[in-house]
N, C-alpha and C. Protein backbone atom coordinates (compact mmCIF):
# COMPACT_ATOMS: atom_id res chain seq x y z
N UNK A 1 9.49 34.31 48.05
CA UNK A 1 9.69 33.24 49.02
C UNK A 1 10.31 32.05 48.32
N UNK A 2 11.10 31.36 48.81
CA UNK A 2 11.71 30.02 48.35
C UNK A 2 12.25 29.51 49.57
N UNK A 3 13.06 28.24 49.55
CA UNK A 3 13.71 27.92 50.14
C UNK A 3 14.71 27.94 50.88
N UNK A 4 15.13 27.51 52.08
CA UNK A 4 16.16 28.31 52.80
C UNK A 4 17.22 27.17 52.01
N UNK A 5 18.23 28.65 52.12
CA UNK A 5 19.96 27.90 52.09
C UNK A 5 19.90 27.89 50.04
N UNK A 6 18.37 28.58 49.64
CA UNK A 6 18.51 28.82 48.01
C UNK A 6 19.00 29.71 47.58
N UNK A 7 20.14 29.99 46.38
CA UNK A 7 20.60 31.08 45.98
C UNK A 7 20.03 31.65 45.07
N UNK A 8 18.80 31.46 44.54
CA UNK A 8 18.00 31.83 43.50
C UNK A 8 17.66 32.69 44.23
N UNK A 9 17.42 34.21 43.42
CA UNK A 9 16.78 35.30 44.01
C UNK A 9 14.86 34.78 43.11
N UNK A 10 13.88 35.21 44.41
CA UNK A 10 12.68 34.91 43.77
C UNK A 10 12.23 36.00 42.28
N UNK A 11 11.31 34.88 41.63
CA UNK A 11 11.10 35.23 40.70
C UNK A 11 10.53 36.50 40.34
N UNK A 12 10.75 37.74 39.61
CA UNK A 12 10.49 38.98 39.15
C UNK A 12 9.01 38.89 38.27
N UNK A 13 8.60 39.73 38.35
CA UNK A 13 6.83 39.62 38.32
C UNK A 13 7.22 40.13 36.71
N UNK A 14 6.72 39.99 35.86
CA UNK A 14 6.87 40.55 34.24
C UNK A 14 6.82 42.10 34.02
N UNK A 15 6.16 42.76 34.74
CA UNK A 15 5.46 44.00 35.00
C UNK A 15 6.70 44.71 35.40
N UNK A 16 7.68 44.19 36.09
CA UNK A 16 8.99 44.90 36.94
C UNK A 16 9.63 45.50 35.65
N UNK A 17 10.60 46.31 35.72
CA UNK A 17 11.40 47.31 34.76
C UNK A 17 12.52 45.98 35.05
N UNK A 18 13.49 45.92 33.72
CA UNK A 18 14.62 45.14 34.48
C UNK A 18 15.73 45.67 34.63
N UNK A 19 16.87 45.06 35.41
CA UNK A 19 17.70 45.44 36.23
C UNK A 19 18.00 44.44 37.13
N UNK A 20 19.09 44.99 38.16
CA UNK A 20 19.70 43.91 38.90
C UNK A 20 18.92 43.67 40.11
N UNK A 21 18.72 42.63 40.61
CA UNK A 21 18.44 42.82 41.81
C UNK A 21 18.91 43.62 43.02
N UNK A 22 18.32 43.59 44.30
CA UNK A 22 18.99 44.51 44.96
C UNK A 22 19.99 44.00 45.89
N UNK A 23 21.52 44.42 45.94
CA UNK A 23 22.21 43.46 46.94
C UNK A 23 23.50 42.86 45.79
N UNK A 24 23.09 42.98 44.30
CA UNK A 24 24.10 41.89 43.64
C UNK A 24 24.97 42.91 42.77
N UNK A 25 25.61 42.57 42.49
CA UNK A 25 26.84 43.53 41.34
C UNK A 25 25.99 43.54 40.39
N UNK A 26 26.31 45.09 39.68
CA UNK A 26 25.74 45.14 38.22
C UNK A 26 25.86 44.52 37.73
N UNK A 27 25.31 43.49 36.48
CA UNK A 27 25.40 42.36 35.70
C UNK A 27 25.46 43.78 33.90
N UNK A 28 25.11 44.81 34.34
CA UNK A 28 24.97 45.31 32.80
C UNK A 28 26.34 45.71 32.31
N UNK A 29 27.15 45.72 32.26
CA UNK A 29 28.51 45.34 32.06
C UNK A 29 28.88 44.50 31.52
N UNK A 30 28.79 43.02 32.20
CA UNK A 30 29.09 41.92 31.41
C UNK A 30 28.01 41.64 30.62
N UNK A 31 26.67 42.17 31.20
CA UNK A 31 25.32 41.68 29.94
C UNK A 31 26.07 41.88 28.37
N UNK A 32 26.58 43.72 28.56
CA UNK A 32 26.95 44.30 26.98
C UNK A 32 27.95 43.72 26.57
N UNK A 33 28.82 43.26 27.54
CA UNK A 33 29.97 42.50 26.59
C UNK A 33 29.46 41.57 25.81
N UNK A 34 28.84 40.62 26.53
CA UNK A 34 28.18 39.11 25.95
C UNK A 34 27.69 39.59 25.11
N UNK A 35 26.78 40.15 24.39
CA UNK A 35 26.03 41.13 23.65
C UNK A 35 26.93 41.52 22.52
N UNK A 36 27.87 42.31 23.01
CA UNK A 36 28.83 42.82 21.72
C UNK A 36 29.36 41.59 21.17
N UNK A 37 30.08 40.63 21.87
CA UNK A 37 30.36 39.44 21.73
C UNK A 37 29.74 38.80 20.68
N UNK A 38 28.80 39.13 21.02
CA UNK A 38 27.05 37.38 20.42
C UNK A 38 27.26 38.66 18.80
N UNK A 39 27.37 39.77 19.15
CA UNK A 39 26.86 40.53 17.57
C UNK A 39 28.09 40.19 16.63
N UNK A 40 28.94 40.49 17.29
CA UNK A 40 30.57 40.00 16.40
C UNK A 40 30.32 38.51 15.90
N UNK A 41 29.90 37.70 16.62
CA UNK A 41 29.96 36.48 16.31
C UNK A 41 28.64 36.48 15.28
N UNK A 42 28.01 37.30 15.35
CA UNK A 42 26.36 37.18 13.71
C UNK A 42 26.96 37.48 12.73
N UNK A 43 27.92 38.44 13.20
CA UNK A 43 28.41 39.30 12.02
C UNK A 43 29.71 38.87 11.29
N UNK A 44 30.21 37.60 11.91
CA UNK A 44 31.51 36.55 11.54
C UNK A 44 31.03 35.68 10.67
N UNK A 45 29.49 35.20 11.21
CA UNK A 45 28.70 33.71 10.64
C UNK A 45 27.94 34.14 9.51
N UNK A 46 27.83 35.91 9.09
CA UNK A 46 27.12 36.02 7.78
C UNK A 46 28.08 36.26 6.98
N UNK A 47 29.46 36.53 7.52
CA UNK A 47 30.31 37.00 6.42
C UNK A 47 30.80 35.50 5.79
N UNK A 48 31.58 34.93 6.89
CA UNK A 48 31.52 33.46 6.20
C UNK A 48 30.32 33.22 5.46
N UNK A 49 29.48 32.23 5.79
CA UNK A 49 28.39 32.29 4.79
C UNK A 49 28.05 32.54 3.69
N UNK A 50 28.43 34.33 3.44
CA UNK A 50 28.13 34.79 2.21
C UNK A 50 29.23 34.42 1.40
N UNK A 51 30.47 34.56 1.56
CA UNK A 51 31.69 33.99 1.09
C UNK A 51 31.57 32.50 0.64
N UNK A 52 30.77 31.59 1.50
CA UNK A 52 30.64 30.23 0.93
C UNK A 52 30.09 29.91 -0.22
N UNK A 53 28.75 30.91 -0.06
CA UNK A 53 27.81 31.21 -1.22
C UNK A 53 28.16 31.80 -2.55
N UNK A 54 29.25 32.57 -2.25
CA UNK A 54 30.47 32.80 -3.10
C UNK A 54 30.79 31.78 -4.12
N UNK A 55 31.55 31.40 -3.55
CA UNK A 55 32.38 30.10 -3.97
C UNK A 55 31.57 28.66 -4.53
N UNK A 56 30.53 28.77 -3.53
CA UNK A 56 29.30 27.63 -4.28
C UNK A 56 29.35 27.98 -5.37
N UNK A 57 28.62 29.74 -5.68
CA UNK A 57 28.29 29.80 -7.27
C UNK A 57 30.04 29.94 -8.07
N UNK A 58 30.42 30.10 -7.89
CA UNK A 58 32.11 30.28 -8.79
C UNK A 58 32.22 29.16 -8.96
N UNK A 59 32.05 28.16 -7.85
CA UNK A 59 32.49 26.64 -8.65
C UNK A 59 31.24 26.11 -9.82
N UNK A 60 30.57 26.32 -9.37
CA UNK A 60 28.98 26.14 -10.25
C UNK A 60 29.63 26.16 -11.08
N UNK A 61 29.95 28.09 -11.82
CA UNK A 61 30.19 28.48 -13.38
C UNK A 61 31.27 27.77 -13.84
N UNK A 62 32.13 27.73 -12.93
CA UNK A 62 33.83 26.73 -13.47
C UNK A 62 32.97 25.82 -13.86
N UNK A 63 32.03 24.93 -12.87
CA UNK A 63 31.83 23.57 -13.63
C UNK A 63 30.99 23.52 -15.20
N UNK A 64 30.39 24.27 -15.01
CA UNK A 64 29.28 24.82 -16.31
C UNK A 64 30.65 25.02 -17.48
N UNK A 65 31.27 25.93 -17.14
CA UNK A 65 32.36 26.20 -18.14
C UNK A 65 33.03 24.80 -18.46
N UNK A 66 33.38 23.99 -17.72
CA UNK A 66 34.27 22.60 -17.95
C UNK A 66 33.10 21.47 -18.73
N UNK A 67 31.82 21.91 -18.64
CA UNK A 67 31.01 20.93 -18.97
C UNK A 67 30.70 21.19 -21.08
N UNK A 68 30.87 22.61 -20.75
CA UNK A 68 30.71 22.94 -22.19
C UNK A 68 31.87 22.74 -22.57
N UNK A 69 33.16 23.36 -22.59
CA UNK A 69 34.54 22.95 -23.27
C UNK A 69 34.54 21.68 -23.40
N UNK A 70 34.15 20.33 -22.72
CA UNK A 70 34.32 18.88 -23.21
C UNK A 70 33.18 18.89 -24.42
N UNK A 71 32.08 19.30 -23.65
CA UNK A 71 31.06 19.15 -24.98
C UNK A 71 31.81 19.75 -26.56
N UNK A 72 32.08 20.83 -26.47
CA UNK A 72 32.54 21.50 -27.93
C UNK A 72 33.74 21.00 -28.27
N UNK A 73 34.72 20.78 -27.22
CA UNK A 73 35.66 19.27 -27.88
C UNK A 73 35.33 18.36 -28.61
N UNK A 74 34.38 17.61 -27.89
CA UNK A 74 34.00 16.04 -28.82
C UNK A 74 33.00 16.60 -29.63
N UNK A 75 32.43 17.67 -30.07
CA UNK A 75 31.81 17.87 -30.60
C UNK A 75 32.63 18.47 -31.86
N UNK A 76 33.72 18.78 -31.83
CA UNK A 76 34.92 19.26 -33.27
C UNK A 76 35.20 17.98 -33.06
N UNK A 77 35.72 17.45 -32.23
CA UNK A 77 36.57 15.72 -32.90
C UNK A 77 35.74 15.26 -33.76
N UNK A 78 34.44 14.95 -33.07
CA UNK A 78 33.26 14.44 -33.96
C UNK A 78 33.35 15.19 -35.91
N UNK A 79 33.29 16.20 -35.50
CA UNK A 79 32.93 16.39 -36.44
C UNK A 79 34.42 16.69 -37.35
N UNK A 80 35.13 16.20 -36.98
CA UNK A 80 36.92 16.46 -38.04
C UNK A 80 36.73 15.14 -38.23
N UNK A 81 35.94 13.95 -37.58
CA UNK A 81 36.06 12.36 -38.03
C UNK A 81 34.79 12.20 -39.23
N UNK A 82 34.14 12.96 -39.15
CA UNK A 82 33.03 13.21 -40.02
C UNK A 82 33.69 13.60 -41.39
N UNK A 83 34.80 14.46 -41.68
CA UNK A 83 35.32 14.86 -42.70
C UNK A 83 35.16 16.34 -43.17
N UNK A 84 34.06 16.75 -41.68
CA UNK A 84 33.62 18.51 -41.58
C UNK A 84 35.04 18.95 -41.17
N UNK A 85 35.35 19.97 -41.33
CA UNK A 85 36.72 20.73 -40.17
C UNK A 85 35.88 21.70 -39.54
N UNK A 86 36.37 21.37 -38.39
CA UNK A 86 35.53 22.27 -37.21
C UNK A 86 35.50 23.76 -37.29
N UNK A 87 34.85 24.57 -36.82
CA UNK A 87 34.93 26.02 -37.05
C UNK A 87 35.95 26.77 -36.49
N UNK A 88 35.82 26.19 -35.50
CA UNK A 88 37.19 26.83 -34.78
C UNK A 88 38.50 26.83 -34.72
N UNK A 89 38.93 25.54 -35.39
CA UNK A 89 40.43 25.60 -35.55
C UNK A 89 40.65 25.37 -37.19
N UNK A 90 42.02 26.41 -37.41
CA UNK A 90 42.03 26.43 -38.88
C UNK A 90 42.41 24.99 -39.23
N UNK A 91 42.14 24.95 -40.86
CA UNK A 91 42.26 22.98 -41.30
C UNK A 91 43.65 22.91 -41.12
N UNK A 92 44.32 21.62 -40.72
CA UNK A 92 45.22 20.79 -40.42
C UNK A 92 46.15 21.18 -38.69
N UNK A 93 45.13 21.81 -38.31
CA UNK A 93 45.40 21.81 -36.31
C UNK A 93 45.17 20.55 -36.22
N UNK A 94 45.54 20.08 -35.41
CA UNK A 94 44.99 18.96 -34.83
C UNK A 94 45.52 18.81 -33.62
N UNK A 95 44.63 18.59 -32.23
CA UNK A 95 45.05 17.84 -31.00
C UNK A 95 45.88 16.49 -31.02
N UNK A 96 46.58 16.16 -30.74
CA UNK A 96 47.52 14.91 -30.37
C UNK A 96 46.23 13.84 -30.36
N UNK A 97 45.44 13.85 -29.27
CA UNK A 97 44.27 13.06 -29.67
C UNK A 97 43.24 12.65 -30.66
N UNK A 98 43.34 13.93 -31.27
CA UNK A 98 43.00 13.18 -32.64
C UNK A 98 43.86 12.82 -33.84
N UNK A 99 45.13 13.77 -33.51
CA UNK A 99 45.59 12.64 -34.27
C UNK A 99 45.71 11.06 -34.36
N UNK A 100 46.21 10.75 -32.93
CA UNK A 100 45.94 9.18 -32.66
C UNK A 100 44.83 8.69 -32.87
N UNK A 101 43.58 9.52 -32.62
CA UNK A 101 42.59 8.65 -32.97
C UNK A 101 42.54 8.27 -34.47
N UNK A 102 43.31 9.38 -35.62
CA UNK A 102 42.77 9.31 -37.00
C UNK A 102 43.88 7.94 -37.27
N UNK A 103 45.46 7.87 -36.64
CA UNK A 103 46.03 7.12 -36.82
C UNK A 103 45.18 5.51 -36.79
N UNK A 104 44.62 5.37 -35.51
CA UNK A 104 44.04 4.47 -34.94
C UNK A 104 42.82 3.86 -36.25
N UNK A 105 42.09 4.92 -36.81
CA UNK A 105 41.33 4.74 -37.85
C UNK A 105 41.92 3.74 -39.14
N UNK A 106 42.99 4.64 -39.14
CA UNK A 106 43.63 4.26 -40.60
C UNK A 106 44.19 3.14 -40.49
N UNK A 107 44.80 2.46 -39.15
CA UNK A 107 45.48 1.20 -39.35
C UNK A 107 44.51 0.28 -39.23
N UNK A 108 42.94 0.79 -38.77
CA UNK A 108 41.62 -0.39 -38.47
C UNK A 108 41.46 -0.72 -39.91
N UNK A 109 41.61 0.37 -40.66
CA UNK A 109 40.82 -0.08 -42.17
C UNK A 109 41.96 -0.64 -43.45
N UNK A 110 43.17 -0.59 -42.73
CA UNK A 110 44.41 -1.16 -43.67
C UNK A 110 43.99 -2.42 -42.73
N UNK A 111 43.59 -3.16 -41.62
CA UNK A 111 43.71 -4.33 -41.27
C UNK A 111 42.27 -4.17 -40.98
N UNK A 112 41.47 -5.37 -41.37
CA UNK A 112 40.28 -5.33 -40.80
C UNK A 112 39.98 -6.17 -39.56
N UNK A 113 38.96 -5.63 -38.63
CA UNK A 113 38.89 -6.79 -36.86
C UNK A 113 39.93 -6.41 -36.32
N UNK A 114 40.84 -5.80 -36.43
CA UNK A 114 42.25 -5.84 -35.66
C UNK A 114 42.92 -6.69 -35.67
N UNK A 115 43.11 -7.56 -37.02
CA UNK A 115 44.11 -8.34 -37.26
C UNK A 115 44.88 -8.24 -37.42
N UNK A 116 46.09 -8.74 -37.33
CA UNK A 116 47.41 -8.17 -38.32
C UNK A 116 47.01 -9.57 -40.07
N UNK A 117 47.70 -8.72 -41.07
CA UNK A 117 47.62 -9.25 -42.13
C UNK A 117 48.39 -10.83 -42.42
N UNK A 118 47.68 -11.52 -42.61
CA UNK A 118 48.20 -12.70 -42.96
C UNK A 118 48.75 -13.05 -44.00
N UNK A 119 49.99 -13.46 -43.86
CA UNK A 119 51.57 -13.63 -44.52
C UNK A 119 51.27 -14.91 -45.32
């Protein structure tokens, strides 16, 4: 029972088998599409996903990798300013940067404070 002029069919008791009402077009047709639909679309949102999760960890290790190569950089500069030669590169390699830096050294201690020499 409901209201007149309502298009709601009354409510189905829990106990009922389901199915269409009686009188209306099969709905199980478009139910399975929506259905196949909704599964394609779970099965779009885990693949993305896992792919993101992907890439989260790949950038992780890149960054891990970029964090150690600076470390073991300044960690041979350090230690070629020390007067050690680093393990890894045979003696008289040198990066452009350290060379300038050793340049940079040598003209601090021919001038002391960063003066130029007084004439």
């Amino acid at each position: 029972s409901g209201f007149r002029g309502s298009t709601r069919s009354p409510p189905q008791k829990p106990s009922d088998p389901p199915g269409d009402p009686p009188g209306t077009p099969p709905l199980a047709p478009v139910l399975q599409l929506l259905r196949n639909q909704l599964q394609e679309k779970d099965a779009l949102i885990r693949h993305l996903e896992s792919d993101w999760e992907r890439s989260r960890a790949q950038r992780e290790r890149e960054e891990r990798l970029l964090v150690t190569a600076w470390y073991n950089m300044g960690l041979a500069l350090q230690q070629q300013e020390g007067g050690t030669a680093p393990r890894g590169l045979p003696s008289g390699a040198q990066s452009f940067l350290a060379q300038q830096r050793l340049a940079t050294v040598a003209r601090r201690a021919r001038n002391p404070h960063g003066r130029a020499p007084s004439s």
